[in-house]
N, C-alpha and C. Protein backbone atom coordinates (compact mmCIF):
# COMPACT_ATOMS: atom_id res chain seq x y z
N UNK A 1 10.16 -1.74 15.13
CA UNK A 1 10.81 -1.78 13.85
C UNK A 1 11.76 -0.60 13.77
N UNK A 2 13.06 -0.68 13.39
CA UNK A 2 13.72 0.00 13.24
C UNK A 2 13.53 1.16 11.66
N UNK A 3 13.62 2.50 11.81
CA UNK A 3 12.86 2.79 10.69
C UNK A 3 14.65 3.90 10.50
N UNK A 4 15.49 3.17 10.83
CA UNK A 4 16.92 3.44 10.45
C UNK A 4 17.00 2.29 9.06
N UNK A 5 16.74 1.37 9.40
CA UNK A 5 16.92 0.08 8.54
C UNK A 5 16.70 0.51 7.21
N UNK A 6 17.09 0.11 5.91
CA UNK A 6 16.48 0.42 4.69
C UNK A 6 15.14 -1.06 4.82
N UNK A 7 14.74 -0.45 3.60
CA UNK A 7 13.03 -1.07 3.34
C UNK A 7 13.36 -2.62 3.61
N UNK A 8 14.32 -2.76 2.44
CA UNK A 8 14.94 -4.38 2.55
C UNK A 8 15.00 -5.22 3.10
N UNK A 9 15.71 -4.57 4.29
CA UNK A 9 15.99 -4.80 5.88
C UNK A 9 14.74 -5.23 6.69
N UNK A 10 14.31 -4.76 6.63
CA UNK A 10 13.11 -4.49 7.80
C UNK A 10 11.91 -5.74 7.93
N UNK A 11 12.02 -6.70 8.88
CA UNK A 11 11.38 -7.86 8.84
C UNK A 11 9.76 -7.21 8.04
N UNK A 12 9.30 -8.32 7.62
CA UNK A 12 8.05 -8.21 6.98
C UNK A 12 7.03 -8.04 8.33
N UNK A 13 6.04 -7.11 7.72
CA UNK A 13 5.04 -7.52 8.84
C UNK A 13 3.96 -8.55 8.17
N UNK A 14 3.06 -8.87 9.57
CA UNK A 14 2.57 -9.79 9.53
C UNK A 14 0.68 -9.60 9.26
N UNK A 15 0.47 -8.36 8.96
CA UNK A 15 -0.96 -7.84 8.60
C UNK A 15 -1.10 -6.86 7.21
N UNK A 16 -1.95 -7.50 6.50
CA UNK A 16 -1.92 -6.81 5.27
C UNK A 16 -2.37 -5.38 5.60
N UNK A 17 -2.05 -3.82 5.66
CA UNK A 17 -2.76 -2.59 5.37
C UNK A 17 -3.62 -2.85 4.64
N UNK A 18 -4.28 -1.43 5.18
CA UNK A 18 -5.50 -0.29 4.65
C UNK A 18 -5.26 0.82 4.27
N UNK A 19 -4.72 1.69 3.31
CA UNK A 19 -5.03 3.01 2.78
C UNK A 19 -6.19 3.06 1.94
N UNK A 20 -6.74 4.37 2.23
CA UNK A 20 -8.14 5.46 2.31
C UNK A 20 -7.68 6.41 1.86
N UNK A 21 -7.85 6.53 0.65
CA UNK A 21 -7.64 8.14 0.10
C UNK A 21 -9.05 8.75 -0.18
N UNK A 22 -9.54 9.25 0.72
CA UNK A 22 -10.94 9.93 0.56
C UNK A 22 -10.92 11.41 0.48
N UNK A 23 -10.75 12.01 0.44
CA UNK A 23 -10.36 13.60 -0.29
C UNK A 23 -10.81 14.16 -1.17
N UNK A 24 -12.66 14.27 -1.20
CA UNK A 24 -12.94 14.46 -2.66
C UNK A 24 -12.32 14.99 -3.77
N UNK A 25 -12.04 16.35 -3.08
CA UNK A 25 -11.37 16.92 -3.93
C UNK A 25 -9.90 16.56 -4.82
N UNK A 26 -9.58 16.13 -4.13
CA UNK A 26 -7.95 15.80 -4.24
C UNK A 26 -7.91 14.01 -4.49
N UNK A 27 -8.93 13.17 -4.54
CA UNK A 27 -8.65 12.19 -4.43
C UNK A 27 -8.00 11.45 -5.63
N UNK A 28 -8.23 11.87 -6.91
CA UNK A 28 -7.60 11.07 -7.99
C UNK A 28 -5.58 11.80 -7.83
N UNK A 29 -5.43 12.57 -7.77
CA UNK A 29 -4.24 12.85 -7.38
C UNK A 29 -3.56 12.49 -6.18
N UNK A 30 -4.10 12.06 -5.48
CA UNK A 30 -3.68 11.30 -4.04
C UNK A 30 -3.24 9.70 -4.20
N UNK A 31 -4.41 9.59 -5.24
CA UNK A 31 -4.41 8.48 -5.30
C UNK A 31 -3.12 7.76 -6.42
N UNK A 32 -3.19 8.53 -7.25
CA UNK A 32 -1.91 8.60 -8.28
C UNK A 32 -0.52 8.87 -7.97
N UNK A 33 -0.73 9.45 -6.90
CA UNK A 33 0.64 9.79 -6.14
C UNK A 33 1.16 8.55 -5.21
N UNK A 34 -0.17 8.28 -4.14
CA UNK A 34 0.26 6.79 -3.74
C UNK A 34 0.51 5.61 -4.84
N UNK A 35 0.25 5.60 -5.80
CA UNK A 35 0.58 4.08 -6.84
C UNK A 35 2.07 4.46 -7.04
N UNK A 36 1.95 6.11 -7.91
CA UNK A 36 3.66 6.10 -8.34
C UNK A 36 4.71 5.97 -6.73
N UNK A 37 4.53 6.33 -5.68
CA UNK A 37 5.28 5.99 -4.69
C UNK A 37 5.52 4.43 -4.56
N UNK A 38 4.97 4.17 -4.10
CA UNK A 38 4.51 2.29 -4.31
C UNK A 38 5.05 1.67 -5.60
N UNK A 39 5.19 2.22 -6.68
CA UNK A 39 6.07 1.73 -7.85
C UNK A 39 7.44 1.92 -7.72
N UNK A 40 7.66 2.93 -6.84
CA UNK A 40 8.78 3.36 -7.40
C UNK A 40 9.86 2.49 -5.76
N UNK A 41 8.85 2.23 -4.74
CA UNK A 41 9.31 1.92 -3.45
C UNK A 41 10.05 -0.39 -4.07
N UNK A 42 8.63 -0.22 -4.55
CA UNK A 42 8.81 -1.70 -5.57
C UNK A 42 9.80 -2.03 -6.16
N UNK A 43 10.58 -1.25 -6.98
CA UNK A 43 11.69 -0.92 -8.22
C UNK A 43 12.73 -1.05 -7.30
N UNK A 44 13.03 -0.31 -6.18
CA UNK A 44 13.99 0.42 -5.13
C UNK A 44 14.42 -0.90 -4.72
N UNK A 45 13.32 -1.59 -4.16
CA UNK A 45 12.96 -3.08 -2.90
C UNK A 45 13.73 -4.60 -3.76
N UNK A 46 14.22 -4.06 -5.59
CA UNK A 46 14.36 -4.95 -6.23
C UNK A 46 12.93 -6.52 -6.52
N UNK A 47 11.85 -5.59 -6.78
CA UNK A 47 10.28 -6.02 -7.83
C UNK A 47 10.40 -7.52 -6.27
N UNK A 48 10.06 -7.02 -5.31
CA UNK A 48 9.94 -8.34 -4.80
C UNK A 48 8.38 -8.84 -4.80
N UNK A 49 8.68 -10.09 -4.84
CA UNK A 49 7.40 -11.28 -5.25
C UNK A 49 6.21 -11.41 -4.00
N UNK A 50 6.79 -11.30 -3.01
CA UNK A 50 5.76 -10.91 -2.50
C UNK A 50 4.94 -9.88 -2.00
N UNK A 51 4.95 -8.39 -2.77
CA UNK A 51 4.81 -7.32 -2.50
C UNK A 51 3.51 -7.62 -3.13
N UNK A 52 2.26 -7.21 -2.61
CA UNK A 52 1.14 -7.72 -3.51
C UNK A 52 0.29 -5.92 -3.20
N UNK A 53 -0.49 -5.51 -3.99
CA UNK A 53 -1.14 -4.36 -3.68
C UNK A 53 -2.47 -4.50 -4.63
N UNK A 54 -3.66 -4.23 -3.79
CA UNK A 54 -4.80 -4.33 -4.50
C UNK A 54 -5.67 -2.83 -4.52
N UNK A 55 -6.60 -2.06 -5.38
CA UNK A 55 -7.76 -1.40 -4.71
C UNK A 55 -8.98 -1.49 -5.23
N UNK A 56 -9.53 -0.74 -4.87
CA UNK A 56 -10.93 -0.45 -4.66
C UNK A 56 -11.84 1.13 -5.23
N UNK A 57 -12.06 0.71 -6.78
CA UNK A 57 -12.77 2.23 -7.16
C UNK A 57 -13.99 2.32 -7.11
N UNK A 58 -14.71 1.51 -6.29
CA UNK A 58 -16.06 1.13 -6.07
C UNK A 58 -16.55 2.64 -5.78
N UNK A 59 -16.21 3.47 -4.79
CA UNK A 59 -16.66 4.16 -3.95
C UNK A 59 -16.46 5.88 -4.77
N UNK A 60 -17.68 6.62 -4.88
CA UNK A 60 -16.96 8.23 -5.69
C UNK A 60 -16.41 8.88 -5.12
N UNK A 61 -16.21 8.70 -3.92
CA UNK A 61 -15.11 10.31 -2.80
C UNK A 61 -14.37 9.09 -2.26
N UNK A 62 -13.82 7.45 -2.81
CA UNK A 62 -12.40 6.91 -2.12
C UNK A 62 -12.15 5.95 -3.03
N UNK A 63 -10.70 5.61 -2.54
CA UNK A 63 -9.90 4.71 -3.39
C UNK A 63 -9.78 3.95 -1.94
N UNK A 64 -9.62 2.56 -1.81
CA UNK A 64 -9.44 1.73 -0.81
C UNK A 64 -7.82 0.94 -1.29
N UNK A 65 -6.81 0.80 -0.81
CA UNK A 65 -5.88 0.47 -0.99
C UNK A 65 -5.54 -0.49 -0.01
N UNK A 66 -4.58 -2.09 -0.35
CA UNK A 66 -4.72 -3.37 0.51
C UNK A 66 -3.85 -3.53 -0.01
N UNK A 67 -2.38 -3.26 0.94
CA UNK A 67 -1.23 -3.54 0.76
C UNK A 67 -0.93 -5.37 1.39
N UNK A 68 -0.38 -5.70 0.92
CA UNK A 68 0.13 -6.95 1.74
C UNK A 68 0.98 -6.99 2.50
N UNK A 69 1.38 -7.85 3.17
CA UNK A 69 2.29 -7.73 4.41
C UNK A 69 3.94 -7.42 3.75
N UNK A 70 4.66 -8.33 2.45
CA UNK A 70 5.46 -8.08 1.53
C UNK A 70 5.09 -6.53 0.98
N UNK A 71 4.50 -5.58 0.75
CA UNK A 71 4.57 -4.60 0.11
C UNK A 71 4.38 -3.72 1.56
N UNK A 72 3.59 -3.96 2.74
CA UNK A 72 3.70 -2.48 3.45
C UNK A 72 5.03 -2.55 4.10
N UNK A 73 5.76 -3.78 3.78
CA UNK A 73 7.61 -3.82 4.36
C UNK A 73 8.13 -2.76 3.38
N UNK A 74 8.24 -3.28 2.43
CA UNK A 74 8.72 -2.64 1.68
C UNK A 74 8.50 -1.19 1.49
N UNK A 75 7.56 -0.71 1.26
CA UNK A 75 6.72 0.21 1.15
C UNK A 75 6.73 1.45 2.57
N UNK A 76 7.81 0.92 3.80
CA UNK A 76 7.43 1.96 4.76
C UNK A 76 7.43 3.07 5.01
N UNK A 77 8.29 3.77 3.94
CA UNK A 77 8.87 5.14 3.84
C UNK A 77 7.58 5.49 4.05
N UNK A 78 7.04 5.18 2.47
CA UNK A 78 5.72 5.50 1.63
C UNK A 78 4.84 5.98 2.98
N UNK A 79 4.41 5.18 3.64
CA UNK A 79 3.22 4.62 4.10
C UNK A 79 3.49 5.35 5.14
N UNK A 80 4.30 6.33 5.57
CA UNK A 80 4.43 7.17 6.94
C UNK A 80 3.79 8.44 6.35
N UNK A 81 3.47 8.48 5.22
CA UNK A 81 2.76 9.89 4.50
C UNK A 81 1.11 9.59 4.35
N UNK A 82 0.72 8.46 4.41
CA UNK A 82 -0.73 8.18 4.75
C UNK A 82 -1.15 7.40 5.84
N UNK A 83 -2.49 7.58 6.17
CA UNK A 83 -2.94 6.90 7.07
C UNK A 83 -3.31 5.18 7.26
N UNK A 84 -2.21 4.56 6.97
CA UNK A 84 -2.31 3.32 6.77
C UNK A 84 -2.87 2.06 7.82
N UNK A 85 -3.57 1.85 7.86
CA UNK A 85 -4.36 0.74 9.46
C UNK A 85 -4.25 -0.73 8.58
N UNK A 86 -4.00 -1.38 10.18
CA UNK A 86 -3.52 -2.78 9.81
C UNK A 86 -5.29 -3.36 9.33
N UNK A 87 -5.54 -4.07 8.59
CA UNK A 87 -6.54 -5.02 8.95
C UNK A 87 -6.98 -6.15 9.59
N UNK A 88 -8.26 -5.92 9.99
CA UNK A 88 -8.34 -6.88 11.61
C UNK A 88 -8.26 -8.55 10.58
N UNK A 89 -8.56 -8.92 9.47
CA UNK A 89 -8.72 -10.12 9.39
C UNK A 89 -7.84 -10.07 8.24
N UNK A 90 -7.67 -11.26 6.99
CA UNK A 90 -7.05 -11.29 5.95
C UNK A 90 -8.37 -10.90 4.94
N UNK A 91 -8.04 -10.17 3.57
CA UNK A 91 -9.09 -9.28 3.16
C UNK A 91 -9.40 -9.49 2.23
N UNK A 92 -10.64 -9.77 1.98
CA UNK A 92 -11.41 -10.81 0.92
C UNK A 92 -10.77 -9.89 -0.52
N UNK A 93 -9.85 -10.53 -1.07
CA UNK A 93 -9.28 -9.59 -2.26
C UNK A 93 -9.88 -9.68 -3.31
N UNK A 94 -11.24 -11.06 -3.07
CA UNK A 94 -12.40 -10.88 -4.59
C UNK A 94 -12.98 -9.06 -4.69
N UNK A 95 -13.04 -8.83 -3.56
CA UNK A 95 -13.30 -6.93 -3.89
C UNK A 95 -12.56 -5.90 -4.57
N UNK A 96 -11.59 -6.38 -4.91
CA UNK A 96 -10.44 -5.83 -5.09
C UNK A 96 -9.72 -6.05 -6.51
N UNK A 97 -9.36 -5.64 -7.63
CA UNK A 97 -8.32 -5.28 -8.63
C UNK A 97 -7.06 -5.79 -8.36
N UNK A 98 -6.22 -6.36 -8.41
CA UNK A 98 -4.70 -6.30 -8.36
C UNK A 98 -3.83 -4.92 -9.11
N UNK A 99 -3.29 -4.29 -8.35
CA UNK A 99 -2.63 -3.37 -8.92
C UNK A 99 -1.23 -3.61 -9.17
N UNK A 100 -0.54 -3.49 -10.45
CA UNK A 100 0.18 -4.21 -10.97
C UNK A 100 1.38 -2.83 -10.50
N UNK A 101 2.25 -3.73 -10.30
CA UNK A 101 3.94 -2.52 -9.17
C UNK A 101 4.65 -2.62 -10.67
């Protein structure tokens, strides 16, 4: 992938992400920082429809974040500042919140 390309540009991939903000300390601010990035990458990308982003506050030291294949395109700047892993299967999103971009 060309990471000259703007977000726009850049074919979609084909595996929804994983961001993990586990940081006790730091985690509600990590975590607030990744949404407003991700909003603001959304806005930039012109609100595209298939940008889907879900998480996970199940856990007290993490936030689980499940980008879709439409949002970690979009989203790549973002996503070079966390540790983002593809997921091995498609991801049961009944666990999951929809987080609204």
């Amino acid at each position: 992938m060309d990471a000259a390309l703007p977000n726009r540009m850049r074919p979609p991939s084909t595996n929804w992400l994983c961001v993990i903000v586990d940081n006790r300390d730091a985690r509600r601010r990590e975590a607030l920082r990744l949404v407003a990035e991700l909003r603001s990458a959304w806005r930039a990308a012109g609100h595209p429809a298939d940008a889907q982003v879900h998480v996970n506050l199940g856990a007290a030291c993490r936030c689980t974040f499940l980008l879709s294949p439409g949002a970690s395109a979009m989203a790549h700047a973002v996503l070079q500042h966390y540790d983002a892993m593809p997921c091995a299967a498609c991801p049961r999103l009944e666990r999951y919140a929809p987080l609204p971009l």
